[in-house]
Each structure stands twice: as C-alpha cells, then as structure tokens.
C-alpha atoms as a PDB file:
ATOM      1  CA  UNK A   1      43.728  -4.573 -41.946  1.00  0.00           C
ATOM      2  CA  UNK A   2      40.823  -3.596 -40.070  1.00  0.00           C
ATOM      3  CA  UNK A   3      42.017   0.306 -39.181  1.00  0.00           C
ATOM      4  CA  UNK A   4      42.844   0.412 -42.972  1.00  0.00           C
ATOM      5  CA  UNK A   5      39.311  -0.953 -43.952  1.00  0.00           C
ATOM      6  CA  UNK A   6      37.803   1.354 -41.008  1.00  0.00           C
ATOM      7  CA  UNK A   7      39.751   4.447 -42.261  1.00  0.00           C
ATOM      8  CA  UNK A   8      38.547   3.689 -45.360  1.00  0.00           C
ATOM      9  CA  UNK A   9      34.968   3.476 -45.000  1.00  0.00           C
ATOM     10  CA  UNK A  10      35.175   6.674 -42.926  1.00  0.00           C
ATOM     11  CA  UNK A  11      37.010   8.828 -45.071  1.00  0.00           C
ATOM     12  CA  UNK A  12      39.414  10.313 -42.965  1.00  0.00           C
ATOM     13  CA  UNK A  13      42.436   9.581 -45.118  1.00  0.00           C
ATOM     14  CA  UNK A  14      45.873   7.353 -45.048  1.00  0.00           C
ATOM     15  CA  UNK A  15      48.238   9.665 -43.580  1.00  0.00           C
ATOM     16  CA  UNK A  16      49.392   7.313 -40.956  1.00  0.00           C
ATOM     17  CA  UNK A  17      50.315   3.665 -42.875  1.00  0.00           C
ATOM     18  CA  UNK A  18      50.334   2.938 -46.795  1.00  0.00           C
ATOM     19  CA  UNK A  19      49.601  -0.607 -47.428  1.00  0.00           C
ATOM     20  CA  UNK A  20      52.299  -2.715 -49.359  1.00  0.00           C
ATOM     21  CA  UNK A  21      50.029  -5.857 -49.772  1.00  0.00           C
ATOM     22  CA  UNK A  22      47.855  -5.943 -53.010  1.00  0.00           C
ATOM     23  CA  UNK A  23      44.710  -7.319 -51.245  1.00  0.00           C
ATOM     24  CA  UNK A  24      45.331  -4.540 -48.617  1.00  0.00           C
ATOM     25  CA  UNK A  25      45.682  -2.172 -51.383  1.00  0.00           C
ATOM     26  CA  UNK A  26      42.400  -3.776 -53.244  1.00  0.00           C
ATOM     27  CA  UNK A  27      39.890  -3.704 -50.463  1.00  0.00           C
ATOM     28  CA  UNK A  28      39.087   0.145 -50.054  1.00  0.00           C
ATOM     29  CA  UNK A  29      37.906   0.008 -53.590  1.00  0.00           C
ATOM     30  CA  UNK A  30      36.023  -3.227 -52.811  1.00  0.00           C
ATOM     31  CA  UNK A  31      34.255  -2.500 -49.461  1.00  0.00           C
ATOM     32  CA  UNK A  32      31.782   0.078 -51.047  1.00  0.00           C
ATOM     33  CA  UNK A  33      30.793  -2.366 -53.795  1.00  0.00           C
ATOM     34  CA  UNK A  34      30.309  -4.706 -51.575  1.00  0.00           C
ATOM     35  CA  UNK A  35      28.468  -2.109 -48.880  1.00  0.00           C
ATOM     36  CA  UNK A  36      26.640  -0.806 -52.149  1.00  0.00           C
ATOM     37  CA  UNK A  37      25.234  -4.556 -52.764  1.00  0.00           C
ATOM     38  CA  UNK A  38      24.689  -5.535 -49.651  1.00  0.00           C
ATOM     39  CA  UNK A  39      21.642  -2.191 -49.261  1.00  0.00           C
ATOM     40  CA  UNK A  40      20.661  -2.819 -52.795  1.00  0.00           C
ATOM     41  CA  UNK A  41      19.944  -6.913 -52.120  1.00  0.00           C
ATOM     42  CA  UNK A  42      18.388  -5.798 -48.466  1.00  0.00           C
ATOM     43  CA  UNK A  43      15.816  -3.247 -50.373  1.00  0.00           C
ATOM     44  CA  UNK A  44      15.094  -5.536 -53.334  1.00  0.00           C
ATOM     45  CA  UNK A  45      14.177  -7.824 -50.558  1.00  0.00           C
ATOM     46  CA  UNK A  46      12.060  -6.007 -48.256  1.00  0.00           C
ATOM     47  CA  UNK A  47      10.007  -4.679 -51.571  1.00  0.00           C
ATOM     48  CA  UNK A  48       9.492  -8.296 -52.712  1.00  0.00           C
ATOM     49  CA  UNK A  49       7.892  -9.182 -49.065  1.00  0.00           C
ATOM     50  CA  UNK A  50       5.943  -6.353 -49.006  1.00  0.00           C
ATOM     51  CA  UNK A  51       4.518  -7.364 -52.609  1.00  0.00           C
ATOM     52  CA  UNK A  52       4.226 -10.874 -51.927  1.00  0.00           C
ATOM     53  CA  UNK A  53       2.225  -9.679 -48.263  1.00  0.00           C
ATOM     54  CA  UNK A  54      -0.054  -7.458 -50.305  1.00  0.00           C
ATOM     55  CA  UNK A  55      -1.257 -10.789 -52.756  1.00  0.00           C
ATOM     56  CA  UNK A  56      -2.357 -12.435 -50.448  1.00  0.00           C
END
C-alpha cells in the first residue's frame, strides 16, 4: 500500500502491480484531496495568525 500510495503521489506510473482491493484502488484519487486540504487548512491558518498578530 505504501509503494502504491508513493508511486502515486510521484507520478511515475503503475507498470509494476495493479491493485485488486477497492480502497487500494480509491486512495490515489484520495491522497491529493487530502494533500490539497491539508496546504489549504495550513495557509488559512498561518493568514488568520498573522491577522490576529497585527490587532493587537
């Protein structure tokens, strides 16, 4: 699971295994949601300290 998840996030392609499990099969298309999210959530964050820093 994780050389699938690494290959995936790396783009180099599946021409070594094919995955037969549905979750295996589901998580390339959930790992840059998630990655997408998780920089999104960090920004929104840092922006809202910065404001809040600035008020006082």
């Amino acid at each position: 699971m994780l050389y699938f998840s690494l290959t995936s996030l790396t783009t180099t392609g599946y021409g070594d295994i094919t995955p037969v499990d549905p979750f295996a099969r589901s998580l390339p298309n959930l790992e840059p949601v998630v990655g997408q999210f998780f920089i999104a959530i960090t920004v929104a964050r840092l922006v809202t300290m910065e404001i809040a820093d600035r008020r006082r």
